[in-house]
C-alpha atoms as a PDB file:
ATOM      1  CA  UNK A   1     -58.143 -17.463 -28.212  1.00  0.00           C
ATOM      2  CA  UNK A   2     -56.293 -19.075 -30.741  1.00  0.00           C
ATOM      3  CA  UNK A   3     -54.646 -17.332 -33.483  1.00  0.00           C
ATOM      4  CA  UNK A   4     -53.554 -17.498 -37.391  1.00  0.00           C
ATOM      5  CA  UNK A   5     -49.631 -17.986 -36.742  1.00  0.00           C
ATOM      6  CA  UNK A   6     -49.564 -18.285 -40.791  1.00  0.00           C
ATOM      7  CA  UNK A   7     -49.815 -14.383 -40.726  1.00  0.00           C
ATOM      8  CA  UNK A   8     -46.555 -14.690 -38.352  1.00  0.00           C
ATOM      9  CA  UNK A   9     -44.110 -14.899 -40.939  1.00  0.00           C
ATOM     10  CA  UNK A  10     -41.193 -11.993 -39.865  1.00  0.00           C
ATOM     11  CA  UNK A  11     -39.762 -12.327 -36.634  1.00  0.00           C
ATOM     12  CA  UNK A  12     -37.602  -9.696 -34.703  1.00  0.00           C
ATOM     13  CA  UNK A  13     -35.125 -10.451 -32.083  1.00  0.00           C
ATOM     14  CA  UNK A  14     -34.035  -7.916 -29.370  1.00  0.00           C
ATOM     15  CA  UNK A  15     -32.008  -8.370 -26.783  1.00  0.00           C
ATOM     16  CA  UNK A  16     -29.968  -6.408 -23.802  1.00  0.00           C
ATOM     17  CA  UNK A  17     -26.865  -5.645 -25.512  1.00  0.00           C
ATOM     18  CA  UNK A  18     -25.609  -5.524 -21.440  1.00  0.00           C
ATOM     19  CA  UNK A  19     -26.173  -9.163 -20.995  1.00  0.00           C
ATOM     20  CA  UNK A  20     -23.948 -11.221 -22.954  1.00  0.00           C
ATOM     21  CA  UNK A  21     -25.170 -13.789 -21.316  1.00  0.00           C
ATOM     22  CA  UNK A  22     -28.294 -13.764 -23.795  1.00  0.00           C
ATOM     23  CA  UNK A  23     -25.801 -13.955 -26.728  1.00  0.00           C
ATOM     24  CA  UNK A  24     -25.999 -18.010 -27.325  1.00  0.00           C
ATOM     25  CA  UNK A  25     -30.016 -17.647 -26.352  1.00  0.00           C
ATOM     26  CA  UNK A  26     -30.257 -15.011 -29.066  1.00  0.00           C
ATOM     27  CA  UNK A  27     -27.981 -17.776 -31.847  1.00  0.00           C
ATOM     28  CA  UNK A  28     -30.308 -20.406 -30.877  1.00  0.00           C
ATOM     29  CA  UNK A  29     -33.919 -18.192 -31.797  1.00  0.00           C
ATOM     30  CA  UNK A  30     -32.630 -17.053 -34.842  1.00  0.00           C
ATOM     31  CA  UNK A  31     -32.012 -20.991 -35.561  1.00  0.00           C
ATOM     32  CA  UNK A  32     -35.404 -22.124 -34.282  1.00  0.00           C
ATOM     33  CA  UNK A  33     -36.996 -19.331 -36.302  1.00  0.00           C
ATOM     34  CA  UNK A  34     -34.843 -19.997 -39.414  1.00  0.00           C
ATOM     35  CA  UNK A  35     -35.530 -23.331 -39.593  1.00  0.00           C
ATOM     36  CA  UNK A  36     -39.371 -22.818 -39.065  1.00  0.00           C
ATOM     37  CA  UNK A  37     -39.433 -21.633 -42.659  1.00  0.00           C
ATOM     38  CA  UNK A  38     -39.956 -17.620 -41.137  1.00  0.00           C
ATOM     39  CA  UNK A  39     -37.441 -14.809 -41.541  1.00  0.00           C
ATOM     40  CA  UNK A  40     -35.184 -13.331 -39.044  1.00  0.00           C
ATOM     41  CA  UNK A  41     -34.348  -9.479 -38.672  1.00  0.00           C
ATOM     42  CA  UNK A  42     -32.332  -7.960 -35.476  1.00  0.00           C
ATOM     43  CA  UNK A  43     -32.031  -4.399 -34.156  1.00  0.00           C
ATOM     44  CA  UNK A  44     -28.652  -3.287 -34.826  1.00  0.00           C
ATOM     45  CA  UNK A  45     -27.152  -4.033 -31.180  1.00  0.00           C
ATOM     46  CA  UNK A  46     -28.742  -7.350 -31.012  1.00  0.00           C
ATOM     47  CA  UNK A  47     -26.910  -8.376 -34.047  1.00  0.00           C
ATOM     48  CA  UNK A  48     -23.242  -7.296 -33.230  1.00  0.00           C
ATOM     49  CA  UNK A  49     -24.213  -8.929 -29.291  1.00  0.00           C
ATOM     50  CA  UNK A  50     -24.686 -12.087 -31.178  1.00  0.00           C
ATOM     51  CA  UNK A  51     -22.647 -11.995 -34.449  1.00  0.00           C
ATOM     52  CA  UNK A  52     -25.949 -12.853 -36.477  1.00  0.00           C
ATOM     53  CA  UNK A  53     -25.786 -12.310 -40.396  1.00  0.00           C
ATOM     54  CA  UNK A  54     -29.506 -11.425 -40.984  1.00  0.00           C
ATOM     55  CA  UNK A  55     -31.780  -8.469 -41.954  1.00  0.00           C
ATOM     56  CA  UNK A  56     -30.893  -5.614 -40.078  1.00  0.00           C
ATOM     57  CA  UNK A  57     -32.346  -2.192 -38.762  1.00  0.00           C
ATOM     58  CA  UNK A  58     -30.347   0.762 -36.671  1.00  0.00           C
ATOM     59  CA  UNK A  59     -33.079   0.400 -33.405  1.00  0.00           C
ATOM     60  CA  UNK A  60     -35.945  -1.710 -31.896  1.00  0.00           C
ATOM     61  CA  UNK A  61     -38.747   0.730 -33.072  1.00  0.00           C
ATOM     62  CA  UNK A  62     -37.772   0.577 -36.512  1.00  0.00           C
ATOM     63  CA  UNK A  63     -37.295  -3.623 -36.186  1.00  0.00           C
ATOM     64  CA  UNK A  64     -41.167  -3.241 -34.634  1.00  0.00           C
ATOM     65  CA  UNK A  65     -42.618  -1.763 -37.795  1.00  0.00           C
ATOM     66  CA  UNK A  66     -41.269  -4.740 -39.564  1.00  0.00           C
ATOM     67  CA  UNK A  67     -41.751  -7.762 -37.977  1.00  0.00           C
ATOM     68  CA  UNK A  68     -44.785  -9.498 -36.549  1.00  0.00           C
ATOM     69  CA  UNK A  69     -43.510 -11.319 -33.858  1.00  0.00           C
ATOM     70  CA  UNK A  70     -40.592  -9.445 -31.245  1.00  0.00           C
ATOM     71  CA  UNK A  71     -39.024 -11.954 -29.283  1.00  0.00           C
ATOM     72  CA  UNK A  72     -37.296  -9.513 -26.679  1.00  0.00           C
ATOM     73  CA  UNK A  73     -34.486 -11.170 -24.529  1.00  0.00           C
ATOM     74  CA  UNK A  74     -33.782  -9.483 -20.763  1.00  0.00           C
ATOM     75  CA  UNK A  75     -35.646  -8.879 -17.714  1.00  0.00           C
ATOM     76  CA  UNK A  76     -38.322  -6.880 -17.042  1.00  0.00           C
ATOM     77  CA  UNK A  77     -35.975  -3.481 -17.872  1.00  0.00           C
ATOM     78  CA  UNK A  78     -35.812  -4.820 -20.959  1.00  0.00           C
ATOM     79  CA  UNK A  79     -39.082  -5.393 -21.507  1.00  0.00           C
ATOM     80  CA  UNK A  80     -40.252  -2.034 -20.215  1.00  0.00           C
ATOM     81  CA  UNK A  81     -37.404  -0.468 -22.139  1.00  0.00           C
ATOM     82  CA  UNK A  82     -39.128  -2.473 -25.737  1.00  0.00           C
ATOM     83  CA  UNK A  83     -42.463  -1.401 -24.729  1.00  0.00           C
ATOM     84  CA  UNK A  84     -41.342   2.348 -24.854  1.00  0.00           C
ATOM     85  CA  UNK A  85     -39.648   2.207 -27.801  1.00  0.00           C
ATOM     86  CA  UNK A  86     -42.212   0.169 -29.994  1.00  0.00           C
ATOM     87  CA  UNK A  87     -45.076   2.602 -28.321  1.00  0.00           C
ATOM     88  CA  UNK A  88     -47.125   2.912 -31.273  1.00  0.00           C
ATOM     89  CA  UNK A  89     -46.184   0.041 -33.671  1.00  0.00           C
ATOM     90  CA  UNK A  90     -47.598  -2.429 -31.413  1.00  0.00           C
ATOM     91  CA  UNK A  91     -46.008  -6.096 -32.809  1.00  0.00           C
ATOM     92  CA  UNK A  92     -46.922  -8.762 -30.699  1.00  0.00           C
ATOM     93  CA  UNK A  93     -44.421  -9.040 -28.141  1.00  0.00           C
ATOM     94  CA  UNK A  94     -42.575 -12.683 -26.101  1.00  0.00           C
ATOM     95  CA  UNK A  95     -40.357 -11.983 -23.630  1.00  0.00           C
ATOM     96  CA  UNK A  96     -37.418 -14.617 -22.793  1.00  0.00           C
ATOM     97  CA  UNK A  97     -36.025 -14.676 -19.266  1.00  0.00           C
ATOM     98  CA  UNK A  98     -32.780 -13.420 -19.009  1.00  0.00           C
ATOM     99  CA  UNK A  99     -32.350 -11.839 -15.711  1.00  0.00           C
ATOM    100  CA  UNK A 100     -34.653 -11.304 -12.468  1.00  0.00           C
ATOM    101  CA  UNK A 101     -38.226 -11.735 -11.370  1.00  0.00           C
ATOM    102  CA  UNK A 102     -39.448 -11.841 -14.656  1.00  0.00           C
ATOM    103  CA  UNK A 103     -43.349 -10.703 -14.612  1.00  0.00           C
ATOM    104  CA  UNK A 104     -43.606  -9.416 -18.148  1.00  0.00           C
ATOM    105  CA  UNK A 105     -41.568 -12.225 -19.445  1.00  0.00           C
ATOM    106  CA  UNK A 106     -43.216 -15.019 -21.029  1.00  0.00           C
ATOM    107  CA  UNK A 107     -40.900 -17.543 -21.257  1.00  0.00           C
ATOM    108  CA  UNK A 108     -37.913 -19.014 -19.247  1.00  0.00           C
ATOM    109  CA  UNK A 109     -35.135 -19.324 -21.488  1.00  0.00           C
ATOM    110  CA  UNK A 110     -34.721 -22.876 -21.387  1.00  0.00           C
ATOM    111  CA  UNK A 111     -38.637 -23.327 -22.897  1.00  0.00           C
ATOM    112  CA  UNK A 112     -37.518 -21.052 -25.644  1.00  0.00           C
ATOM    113  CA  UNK A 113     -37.653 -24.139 -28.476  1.00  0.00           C
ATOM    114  CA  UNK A 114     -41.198 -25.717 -26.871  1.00  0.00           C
ATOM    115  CA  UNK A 115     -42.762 -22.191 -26.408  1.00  0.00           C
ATOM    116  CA  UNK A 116     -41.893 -21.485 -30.449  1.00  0.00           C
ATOM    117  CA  UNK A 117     -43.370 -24.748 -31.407  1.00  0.00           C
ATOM    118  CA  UNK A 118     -46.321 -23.676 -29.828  1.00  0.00           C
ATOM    119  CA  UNK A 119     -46.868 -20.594 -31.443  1.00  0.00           C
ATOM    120  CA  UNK A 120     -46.321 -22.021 -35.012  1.00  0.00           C
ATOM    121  CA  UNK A 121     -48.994 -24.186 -34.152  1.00  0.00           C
ATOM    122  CA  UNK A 122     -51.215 -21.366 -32.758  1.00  0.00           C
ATOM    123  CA  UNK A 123     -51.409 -22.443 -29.117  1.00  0.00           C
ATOM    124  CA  UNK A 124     -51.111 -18.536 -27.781  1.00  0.00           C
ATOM    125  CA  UNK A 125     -53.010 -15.612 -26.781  1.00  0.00           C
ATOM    126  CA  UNK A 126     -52.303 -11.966 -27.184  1.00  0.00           C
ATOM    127  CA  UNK A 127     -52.527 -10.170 -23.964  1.00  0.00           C
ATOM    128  CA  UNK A 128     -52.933  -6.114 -24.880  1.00  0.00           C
ATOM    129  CA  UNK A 129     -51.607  -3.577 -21.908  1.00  0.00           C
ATOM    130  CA  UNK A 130     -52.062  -0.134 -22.174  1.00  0.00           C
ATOM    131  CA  UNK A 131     -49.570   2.190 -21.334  1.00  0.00           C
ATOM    132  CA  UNK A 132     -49.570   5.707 -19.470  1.00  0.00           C
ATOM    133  CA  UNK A 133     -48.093   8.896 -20.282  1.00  0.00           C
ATOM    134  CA  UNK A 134     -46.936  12.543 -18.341  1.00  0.00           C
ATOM    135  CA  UNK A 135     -47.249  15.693 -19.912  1.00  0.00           C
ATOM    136  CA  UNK A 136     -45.402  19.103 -18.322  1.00  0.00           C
ATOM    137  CA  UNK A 137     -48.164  21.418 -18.874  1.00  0.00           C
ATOM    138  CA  UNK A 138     -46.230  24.172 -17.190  1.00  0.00           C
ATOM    139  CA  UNK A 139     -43.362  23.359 -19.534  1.00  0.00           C
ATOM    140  CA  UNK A 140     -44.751  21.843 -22.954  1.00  0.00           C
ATOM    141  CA  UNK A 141     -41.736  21.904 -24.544  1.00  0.00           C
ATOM    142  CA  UNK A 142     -40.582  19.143 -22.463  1.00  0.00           C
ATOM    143  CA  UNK A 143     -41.213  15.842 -24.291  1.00  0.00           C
ATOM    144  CA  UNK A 144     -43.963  13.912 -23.327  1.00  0.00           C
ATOM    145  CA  UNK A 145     -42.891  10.894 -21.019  1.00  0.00           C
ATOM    146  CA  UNK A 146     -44.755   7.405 -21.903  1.00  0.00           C
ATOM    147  CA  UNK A 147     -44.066   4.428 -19.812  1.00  0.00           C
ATOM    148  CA  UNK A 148     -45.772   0.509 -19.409  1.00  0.00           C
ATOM    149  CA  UNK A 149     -45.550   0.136 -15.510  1.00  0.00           C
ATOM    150  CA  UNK A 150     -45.535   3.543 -13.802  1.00  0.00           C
ATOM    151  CA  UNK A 151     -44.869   7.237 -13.334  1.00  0.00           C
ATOM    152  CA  UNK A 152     -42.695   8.343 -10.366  1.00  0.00           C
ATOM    153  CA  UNK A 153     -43.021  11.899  -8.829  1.00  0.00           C
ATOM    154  CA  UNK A 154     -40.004  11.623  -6.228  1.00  0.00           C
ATOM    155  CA  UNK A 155     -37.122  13.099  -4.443  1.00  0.00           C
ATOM    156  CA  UNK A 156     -34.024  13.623  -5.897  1.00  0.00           C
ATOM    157  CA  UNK A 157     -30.410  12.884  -3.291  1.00  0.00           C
ATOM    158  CA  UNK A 158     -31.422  15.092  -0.914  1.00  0.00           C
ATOM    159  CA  UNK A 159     -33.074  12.754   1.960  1.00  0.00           C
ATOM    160  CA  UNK A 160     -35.646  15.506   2.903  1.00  0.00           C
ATOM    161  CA  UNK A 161     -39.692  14.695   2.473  1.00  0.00           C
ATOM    162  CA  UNK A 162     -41.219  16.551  -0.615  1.00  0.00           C
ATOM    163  CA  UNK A 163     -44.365  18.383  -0.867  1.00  0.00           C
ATOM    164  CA  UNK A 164     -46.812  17.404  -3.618  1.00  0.00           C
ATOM    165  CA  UNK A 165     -50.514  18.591  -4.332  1.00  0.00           C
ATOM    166  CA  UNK A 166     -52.853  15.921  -6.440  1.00  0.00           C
ATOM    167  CA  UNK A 167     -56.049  16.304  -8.200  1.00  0.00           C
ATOM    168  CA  UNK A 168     -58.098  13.878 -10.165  1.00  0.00           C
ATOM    169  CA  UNK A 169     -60.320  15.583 -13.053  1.00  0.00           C
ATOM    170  CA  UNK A 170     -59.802  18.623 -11.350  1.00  0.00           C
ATOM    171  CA  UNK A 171     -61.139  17.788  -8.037  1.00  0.00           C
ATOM    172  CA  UNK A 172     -58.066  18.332  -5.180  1.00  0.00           C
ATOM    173  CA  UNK A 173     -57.759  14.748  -3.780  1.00  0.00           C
ATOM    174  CA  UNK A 174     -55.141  15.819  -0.869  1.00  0.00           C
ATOM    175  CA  UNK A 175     -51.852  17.206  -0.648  1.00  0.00           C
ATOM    176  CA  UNK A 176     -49.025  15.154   0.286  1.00  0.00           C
ATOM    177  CA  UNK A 177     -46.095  15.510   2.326  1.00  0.00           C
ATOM    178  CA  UNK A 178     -43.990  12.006   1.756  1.00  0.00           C
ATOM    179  CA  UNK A 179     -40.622  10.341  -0.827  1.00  0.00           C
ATOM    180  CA  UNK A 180     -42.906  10.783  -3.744  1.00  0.00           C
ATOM    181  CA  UNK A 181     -45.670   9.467  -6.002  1.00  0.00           C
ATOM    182  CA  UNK A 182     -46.280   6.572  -7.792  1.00  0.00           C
ATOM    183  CA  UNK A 183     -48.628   6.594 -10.083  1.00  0.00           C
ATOM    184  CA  UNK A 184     -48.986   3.350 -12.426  1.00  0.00           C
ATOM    185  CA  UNK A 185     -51.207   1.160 -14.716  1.00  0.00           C
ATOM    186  CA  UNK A 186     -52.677  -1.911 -13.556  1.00  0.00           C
ATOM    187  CA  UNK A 187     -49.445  -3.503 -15.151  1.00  0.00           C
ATOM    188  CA  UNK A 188     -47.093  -1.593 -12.832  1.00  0.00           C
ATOM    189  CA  UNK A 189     -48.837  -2.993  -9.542  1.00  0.00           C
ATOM    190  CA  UNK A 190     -46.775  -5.719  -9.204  1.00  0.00           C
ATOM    191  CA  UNK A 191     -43.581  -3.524  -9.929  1.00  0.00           C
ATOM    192  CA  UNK A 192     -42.439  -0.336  -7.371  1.00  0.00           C
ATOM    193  CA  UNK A 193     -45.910   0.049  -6.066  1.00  0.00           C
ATOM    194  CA  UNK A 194     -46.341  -3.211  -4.998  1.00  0.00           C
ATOM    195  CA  UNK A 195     -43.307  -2.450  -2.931  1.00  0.00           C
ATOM    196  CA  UNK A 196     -44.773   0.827  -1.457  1.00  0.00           C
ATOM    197  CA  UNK A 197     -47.903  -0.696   0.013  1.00  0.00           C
ATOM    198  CA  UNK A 198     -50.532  -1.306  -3.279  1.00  0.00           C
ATOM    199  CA  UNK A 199     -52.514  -3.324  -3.956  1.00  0.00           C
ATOM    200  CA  UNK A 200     -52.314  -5.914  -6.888  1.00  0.00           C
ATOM    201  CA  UNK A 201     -54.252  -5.279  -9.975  1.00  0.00           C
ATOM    202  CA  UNK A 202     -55.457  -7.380 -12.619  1.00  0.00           C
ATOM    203  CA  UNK A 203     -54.547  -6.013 -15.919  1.00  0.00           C
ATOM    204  CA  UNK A 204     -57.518  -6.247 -17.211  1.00  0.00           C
ATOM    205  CA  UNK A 205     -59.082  -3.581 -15.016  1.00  0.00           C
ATOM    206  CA  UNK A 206     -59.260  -0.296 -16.445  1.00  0.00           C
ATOM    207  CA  UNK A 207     -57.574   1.862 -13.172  1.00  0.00           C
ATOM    208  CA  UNK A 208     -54.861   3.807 -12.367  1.00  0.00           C
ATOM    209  CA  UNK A 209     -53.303   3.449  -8.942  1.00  0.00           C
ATOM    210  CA  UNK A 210     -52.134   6.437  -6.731  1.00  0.00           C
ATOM    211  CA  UNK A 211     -49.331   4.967  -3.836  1.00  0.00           C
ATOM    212  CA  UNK A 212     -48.132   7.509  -1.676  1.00  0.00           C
ATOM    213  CA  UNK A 213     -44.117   6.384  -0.679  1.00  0.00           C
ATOM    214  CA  UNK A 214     -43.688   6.690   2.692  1.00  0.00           C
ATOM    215  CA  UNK A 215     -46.454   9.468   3.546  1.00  0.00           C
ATOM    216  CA  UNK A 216     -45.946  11.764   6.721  1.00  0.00           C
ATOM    217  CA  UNK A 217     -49.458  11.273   7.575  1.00  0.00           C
ATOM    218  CA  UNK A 218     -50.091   7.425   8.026  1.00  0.00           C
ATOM    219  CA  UNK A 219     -54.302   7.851   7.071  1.00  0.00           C
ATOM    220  CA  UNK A 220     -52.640   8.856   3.279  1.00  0.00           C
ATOM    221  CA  UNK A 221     -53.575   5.331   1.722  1.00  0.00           C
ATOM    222  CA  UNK A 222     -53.459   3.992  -1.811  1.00  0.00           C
ATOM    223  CA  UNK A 223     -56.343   5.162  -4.641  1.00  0.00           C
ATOM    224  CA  UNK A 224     -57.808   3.337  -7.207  1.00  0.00           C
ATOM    225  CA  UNK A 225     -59.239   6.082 -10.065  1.00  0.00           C
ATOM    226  CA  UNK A 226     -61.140   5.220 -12.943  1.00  0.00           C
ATOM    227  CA  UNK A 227     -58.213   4.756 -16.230  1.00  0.00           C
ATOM    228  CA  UNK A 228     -60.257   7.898 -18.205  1.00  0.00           C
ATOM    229  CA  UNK A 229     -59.352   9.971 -15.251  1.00  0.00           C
ATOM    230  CA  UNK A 230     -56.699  12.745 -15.369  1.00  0.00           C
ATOM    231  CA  UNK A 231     -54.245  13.157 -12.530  1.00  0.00           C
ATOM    232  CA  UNK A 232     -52.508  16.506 -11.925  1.00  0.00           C
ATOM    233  CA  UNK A 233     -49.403  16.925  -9.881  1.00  0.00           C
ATOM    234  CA  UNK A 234     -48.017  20.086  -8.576  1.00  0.00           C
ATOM    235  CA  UNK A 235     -44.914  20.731  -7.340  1.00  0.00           C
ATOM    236  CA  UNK A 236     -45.129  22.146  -4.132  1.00  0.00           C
ATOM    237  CA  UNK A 237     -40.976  22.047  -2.621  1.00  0.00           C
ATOM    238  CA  UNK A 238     -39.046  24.869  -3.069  1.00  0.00           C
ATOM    239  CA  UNK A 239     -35.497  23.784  -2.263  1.00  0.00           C
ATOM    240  CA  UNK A 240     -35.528  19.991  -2.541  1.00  0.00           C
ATOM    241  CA  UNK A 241     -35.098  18.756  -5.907  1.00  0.00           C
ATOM    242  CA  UNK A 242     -37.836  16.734  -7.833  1.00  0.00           C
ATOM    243  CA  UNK A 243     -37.392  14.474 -10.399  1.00  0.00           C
ATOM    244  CA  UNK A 244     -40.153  12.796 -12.882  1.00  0.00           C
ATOM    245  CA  UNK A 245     -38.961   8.858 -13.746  1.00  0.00           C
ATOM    246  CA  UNK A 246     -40.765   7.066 -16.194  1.00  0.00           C
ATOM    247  CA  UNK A 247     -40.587   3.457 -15.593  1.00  0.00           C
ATOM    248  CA  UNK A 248     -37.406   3.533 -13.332  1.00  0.00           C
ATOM    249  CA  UNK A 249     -35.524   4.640 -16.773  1.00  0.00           C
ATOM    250  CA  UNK A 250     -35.867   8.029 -18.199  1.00  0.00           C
ATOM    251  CA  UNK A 251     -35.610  10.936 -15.899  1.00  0.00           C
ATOM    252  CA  UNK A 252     -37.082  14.770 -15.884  1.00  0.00           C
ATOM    253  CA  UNK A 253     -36.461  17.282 -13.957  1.00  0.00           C
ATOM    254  CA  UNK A 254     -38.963  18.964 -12.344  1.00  0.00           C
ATOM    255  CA  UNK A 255     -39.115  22.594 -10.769  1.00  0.00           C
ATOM    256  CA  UNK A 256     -41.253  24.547  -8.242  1.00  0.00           C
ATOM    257  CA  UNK A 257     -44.539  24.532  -9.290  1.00  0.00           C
ATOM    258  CA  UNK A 258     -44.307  22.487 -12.173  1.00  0.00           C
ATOM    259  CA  UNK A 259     -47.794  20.434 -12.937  1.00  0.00           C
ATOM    260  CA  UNK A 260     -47.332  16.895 -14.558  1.00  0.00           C
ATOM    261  CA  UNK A 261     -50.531  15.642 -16.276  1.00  0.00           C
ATOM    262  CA  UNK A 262     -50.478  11.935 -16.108  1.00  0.00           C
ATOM    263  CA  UNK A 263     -53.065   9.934 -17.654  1.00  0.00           C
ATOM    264  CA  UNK A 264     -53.760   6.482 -20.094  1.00  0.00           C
ATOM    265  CA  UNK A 265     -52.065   6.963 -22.858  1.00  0.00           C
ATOM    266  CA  UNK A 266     -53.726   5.844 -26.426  1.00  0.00           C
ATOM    267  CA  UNK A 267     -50.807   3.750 -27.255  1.00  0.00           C
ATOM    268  CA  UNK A 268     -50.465  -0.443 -25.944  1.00  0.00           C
ATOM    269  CA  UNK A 269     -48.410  -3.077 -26.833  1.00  0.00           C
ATOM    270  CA  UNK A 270     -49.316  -6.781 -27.161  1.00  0.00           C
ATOM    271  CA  UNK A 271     -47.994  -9.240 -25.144  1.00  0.00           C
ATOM    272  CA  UNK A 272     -48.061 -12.804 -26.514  1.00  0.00           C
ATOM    273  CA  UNK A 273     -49.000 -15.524 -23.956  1.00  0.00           C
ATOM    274  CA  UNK A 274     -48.683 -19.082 -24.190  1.00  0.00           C
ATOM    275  CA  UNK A 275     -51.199 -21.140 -23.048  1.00  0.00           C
ATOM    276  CA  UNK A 276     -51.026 -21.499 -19.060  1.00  0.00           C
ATOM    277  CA  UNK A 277     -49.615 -18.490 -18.797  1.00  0.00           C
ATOM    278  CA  UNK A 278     -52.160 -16.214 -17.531  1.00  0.00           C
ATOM    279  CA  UNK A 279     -51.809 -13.417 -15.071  1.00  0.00           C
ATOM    280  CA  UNK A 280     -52.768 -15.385 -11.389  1.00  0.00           C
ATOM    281  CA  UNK A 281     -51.003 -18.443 -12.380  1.00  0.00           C
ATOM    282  CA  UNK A 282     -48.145 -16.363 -12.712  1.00  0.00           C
ATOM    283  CA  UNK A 283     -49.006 -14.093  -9.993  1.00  0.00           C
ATOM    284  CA  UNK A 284     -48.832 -17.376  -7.739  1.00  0.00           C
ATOM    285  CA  UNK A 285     -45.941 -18.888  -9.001  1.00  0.00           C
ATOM    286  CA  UNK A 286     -43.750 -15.202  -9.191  1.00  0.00           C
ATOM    287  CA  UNK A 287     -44.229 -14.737  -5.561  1.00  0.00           C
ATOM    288  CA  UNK A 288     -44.544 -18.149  -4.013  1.00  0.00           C
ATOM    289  CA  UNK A 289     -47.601 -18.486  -3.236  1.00  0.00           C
ATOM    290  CA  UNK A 290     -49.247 -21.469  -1.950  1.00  0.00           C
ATOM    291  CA  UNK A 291     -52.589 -21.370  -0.323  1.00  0.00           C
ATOM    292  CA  UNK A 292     -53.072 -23.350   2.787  1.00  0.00           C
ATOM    293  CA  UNK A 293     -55.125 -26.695   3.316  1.00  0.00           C
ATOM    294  CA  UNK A 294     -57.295 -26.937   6.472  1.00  0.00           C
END
């Protein structure tokens, strides 16, 4: 759909302070934007990567409340990092390639001056994922964990198989004995469960995915549940350590007989996508795919 880009007139630039690398990508946005006639504002860290003189706030959820576009500079960490942080504010989000695979990205870094010409002239959509969220009802004190891609139940150093019991809306589905559990948003299927064995999920759907890691029984398959659906896990192990990860970043550990509530949270973010950029086309061109002709 196309959009007003005339309401798009304060735009935020984030970047991962650990890749200097980004520094001269960073310069050259805040240029493009400046001369667009729009103003530019950095989180603190971006600014001090880059040596930018411009508005200013102490963290990326407090640049989100102010801006209307993000452009966030990094990898998919980055991203996922953003989208935790800004959980809430909701901005509409671009992601510039700086790094690896790149499937929340939504630009290479070299298209960064086309792909803003674009959006002045309104040639984007906005793409809205929702993200997910783990509560420790055994321990509510414990903060409650939100996270874009996906929620890991797993082992901690020792390399001993963990014990894990699962419902869904109450009903037991199984319990496992395996390396953990992922449990993720259609976003997070091409991330750490795609590795594990799921399938691929169009982000449109409204699912969560369950994906066993390495399951001692081998009938233990993925499971597709409807998004509304609440997912309890209990810890079963007594001596190996567990540990809760949201989105490969922030950690929590768990103890014996702790019960993590994951579920959709009520928060999203919006993803800005240029035209072309939809989810198969870059589904196909991420991993290479390229049909066969008979």
């Amino acid at each position: 759909m196309k959009n007003r880009i005339e309401k798009v007139r304060r735009v935020g630039l984030a970047a991962n302070s650990a890749k200097p690398v980004s520094r001269a990508l960073v310069r050259k946005a805040a240029q493009l934007v400046a001369r667009s006639g729009r103003e530019v504002f950095c989180d603190a860290p971006t600014a001090e990567l880059a040596g930018l003189r411009c508005g200013q706030f102490p963290d990326t959820r407090t640049l989100a409340r102010h801006v209307d576009l993000l452009l966030v500079f990094g990898g998919d960490g980055t991203m996922l990092r953003v989208a935790r942080d800004t959980a809430g504010v909701a901005p509409l989000i671009l992601g510039v390639k700086v790094g690896g695979l790149g499937f929340l990205t939504g630009v290479q870094n070299d298209e960064l001056p086309r792909a803003l010409a674009r959006i002045w002239e309104g040639g984007f959509s906005i793409d809205t994922r929702s993200l997910i969220e783990a509560r420790l009802e055994t321990r509510p004190e414990v903060p409650t964990q939100v996270a874009l891609n996906d929620m890991v139940i797993g082992r901690g150093d020792v390399f001993r198989l963990i014990d894990l019991s699962v419902t869904v809306d109450e009903e037991l589905l199984t319990e496992y004995r395996c390396d953990g559990m992922i449990i993720s948003s259609p976003t997070g299927s091409t991330a750490y469960a795609l590795a594990a064995g799921g399938p691929i999920v169009s982000p449109r759907a409204r699912v969560l995915m369950l994906t066993p890691i390495c399951p001692h029984t081998l009938s233990n398959r993925p499971i597709i549940v409807d998004s509304a659906a609440s997912v309890r896990v209990t810890v079963l192990s007594r001596t190996v350590q567990t540990i809760l990860t949201a989105d490969g970043q922030v950690q929590v550990p768990l103890q014996p007989g702790d019960v993590v509530r994951i579920s959709q949270s009520r928060h999203c973010i919006r993803l800005l996508r240029l035209e072309g950029g939809a989810f198969f086309t870059t589904l196909r061109r991420k991993l290479n795919w390229s049909g066969s002709n008979v």
